[in-house]
PDB file of N, CA and C in Angstrom:
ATOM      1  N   UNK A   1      35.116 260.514 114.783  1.00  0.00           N
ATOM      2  CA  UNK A   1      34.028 259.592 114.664  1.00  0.00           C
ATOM      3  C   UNK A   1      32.829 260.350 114.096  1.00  0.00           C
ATOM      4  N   UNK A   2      32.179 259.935 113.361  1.00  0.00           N
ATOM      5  CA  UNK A   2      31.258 260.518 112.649  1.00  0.00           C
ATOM      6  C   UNK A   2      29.944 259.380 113.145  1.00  0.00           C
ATOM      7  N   UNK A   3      28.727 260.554 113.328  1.00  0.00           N
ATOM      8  CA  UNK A   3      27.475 259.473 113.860  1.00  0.00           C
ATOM      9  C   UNK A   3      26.502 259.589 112.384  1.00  0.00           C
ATOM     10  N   UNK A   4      25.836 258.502 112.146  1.00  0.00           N
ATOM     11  CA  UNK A   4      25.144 259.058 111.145  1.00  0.00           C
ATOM     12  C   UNK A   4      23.766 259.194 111.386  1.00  0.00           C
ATOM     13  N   UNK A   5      23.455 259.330 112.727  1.00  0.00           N
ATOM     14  CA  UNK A   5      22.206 260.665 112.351  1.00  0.00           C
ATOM     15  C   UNK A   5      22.296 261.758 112.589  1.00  0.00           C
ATOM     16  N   UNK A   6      23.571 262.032 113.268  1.00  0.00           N
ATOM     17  CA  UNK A   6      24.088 263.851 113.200  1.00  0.00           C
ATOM     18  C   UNK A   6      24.382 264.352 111.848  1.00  0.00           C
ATOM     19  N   UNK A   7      24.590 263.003 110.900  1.00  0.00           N
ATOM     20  CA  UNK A   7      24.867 263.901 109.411  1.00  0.00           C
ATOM     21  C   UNK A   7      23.373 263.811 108.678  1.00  0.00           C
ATOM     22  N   UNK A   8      22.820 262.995 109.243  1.00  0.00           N
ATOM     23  CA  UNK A   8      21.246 263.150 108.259  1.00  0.00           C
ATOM     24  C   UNK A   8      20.425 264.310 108.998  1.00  0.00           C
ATOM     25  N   UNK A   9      20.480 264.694 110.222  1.00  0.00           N
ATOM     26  CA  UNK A   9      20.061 265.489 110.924  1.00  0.00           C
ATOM     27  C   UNK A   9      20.445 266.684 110.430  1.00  0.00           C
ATOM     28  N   UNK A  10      21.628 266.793 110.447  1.00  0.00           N
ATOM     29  CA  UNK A  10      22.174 268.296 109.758  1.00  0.00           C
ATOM     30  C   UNK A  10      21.736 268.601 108.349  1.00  0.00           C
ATOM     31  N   UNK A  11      21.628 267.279 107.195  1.00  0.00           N
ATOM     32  CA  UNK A  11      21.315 267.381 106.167  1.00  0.00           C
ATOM     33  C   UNK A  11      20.208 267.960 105.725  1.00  0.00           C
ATOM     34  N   UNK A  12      19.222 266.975 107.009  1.00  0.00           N
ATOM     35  CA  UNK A  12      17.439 267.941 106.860  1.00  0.00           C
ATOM     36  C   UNK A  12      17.839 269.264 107.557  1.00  0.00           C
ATOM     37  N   UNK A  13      18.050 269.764 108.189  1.00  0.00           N
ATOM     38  CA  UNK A  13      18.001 271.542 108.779  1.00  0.00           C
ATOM     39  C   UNK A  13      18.785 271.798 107.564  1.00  0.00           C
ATOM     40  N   UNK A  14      19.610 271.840 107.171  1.00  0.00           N
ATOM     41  CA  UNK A  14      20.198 272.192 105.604  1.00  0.00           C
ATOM     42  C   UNK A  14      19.031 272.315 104.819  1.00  0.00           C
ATOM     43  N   UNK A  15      18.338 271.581 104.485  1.00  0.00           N
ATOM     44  CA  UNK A  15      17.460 271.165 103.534  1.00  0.00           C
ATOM     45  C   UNK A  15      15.563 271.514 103.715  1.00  0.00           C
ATOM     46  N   UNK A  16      15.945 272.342 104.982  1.00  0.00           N
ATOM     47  CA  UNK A  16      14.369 272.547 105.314  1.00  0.00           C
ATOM     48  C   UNK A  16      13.470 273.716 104.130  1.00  0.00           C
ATOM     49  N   UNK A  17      12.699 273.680 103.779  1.00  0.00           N
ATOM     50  CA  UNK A  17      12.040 274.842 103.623  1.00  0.00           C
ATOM     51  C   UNK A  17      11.642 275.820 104.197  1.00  0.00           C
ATOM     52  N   UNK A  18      12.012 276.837 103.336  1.00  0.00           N
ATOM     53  CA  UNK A  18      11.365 278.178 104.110  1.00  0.00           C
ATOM     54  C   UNK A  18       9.976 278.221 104.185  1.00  0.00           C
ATOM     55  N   UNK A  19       9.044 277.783 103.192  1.00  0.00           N
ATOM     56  CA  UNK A  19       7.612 277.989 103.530  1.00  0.00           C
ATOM     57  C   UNK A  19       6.965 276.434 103.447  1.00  0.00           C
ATOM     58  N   UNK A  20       6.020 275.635 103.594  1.00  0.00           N
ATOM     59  CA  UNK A  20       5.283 276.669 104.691  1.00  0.00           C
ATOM     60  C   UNK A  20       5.619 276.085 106.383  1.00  0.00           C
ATOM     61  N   UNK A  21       6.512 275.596 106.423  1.00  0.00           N
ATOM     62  CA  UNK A  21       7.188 275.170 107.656  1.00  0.00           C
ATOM     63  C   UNK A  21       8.095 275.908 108.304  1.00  0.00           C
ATOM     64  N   UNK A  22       7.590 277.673 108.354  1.00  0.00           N
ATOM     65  CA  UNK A  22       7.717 278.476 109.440  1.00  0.00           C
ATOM     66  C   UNK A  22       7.592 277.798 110.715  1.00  0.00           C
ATOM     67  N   UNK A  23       6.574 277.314 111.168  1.00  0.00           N
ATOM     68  CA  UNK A  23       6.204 276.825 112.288  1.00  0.00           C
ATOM     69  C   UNK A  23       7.045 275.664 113.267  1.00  0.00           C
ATOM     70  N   UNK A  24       7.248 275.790 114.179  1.00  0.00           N
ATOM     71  CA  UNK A  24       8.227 275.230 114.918  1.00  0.00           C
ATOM     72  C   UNK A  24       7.386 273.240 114.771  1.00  0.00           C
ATOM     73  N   UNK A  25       6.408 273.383 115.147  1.00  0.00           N
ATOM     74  CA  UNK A  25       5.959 272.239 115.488  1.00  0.00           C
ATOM     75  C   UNK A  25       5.885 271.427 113.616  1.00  0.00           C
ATOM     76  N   UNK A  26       5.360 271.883 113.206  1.00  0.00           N
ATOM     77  CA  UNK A  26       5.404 271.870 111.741  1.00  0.00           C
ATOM     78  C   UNK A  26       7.023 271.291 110.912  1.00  0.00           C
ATOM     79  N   UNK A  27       7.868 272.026 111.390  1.00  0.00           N
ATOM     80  CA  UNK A  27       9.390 271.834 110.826  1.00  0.00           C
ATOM     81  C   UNK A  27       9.639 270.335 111.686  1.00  0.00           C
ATOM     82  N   UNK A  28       9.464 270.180 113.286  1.00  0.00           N
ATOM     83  CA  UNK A  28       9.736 268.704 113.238  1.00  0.00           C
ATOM     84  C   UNK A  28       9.037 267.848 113.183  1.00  0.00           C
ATOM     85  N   UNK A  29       7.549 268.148 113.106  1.00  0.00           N
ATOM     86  CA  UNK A  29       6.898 267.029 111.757  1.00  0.00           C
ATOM     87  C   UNK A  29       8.088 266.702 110.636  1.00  0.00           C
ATOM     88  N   UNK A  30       8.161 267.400 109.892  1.00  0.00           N
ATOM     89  CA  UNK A  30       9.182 267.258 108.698  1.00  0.00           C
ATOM     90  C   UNK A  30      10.235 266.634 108.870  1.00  0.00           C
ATOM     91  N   UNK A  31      10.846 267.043 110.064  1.00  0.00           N
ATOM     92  CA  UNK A  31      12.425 266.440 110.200  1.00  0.00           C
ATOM     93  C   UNK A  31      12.358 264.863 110.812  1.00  0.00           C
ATOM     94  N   UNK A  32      11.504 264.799 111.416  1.00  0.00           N
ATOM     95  CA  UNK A  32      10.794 263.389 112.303  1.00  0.00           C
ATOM     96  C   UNK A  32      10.294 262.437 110.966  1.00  0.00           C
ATOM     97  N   UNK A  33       9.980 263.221 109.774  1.00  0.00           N
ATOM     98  CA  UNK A  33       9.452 262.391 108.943  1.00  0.00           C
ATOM     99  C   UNK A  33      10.536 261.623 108.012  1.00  0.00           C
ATOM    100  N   UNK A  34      11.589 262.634 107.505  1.00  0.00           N
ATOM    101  CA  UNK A  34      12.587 263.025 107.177  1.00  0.00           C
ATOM    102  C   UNK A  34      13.605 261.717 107.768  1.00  0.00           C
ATOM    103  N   UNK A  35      13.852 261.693 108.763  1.00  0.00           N
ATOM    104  CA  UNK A  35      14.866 261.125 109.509  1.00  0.00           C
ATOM    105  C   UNK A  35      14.043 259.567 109.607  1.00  0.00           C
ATOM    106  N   UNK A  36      12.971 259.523 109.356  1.00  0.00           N
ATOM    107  CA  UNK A  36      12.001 257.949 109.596  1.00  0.00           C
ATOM    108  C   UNK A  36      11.085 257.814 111.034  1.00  0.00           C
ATOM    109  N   UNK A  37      10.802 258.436 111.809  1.00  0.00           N
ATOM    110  CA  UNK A  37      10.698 258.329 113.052  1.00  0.00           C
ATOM    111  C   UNK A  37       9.091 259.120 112.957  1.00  0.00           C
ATOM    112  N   UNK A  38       8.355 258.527 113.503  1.00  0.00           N
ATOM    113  CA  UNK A  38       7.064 258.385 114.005  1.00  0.00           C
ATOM    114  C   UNK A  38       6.989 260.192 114.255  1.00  0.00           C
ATOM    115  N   UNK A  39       7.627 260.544 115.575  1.00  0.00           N
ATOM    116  CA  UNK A  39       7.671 262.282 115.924  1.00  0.00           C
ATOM    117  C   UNK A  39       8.880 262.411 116.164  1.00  0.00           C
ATOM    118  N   UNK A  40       9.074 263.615 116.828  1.00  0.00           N
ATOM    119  CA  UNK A  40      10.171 263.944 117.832  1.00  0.00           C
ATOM    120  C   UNK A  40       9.964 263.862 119.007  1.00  0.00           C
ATOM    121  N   UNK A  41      10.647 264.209 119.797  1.00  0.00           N
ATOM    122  CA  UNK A  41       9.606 264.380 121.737  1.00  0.00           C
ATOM    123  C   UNK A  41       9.528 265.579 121.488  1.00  0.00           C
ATOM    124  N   UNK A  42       8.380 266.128 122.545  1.00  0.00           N
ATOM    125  CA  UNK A  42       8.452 267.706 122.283  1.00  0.00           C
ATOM    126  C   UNK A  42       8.656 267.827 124.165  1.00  0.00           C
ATOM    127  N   UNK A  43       9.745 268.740 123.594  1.00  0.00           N
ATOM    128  CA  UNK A  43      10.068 269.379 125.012  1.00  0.00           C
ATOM    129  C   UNK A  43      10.327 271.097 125.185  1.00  0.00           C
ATOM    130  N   UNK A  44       9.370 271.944 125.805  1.00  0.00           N
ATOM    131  CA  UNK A  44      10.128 273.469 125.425  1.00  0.00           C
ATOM    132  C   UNK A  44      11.537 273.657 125.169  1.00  0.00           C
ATOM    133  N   UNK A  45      12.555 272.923 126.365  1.00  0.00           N
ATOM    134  CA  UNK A  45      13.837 273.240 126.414  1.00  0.00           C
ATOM    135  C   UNK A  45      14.633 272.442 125.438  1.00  0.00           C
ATOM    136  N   UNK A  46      14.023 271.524 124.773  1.00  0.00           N
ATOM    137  CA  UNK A  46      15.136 270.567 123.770  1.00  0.00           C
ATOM    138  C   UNK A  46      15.477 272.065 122.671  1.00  0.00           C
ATOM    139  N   UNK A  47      16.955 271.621 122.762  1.00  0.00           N
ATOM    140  CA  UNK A  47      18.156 272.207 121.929  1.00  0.00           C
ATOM    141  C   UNK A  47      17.161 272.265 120.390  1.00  0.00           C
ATOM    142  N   UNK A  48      17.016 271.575 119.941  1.00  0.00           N
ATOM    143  CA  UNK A  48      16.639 271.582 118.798  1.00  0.00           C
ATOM    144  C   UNK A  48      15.323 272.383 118.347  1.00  0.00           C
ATOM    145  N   UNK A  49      14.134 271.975 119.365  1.00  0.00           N
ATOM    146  CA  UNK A  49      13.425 273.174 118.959  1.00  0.00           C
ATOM    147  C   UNK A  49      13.595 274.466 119.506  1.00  0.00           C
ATOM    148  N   UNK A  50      14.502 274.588 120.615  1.00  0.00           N
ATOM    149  CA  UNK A  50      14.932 276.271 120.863  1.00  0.00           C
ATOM    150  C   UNK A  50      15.784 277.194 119.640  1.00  0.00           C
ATOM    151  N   UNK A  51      16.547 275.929 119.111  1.00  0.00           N
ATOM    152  CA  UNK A  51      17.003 276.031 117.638  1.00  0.00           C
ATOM    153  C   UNK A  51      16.181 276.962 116.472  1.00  0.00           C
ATOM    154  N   UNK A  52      15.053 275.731 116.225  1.00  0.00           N
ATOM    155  CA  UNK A  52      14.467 276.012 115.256  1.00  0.00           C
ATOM    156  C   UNK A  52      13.230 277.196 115.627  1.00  0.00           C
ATOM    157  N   UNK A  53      12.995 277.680 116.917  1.00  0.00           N
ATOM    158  CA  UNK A  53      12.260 278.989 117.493  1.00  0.00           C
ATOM    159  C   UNK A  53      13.159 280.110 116.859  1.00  0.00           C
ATOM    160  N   UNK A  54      14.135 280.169 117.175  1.00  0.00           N
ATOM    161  CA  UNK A  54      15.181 281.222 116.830  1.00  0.00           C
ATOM    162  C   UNK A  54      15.845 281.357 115.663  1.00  0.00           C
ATOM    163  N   UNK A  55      15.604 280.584 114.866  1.00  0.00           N
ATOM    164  CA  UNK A  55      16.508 280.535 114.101  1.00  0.00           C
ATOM    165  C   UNK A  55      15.242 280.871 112.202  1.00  0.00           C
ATOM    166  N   UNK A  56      14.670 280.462 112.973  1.00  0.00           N
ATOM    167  CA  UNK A  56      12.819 280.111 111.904  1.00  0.00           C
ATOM    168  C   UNK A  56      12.253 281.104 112.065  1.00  0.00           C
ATOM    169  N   UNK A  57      11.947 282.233 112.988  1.00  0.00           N
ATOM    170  CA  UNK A  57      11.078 283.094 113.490  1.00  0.00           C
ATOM    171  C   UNK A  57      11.661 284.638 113.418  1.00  0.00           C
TER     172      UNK A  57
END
């Protein structure tokens, strides 16, 4: 089964820029914008921005 915002989701982190969206909060601006959605939630422990801490930095 394929979901399709796990493939548009993956598509934007594929597709992010390296500059100037170093910044954690910054990159899911982008991906929140990206995907259609107002924000993301921000949570320290969500998977996704522990993701993009580690993976960006």
């Amino acid at each position: 089964m394929i979901y399709p915002e796990t493939v548009a989701l993956a598509r934007t982190l594929a597709t992010l820029p390296k500059q100037p969206y170093r910044d954690t909060g910054k990159a899911l601006d982008l991906i929140a914008h990206r995907l259609g959605l107002p924000r993301l939630a921000s949570n320290a422990n969500d998977p996704l921005r522990v993701f993009l801490t580690h993976a960006r930095h």
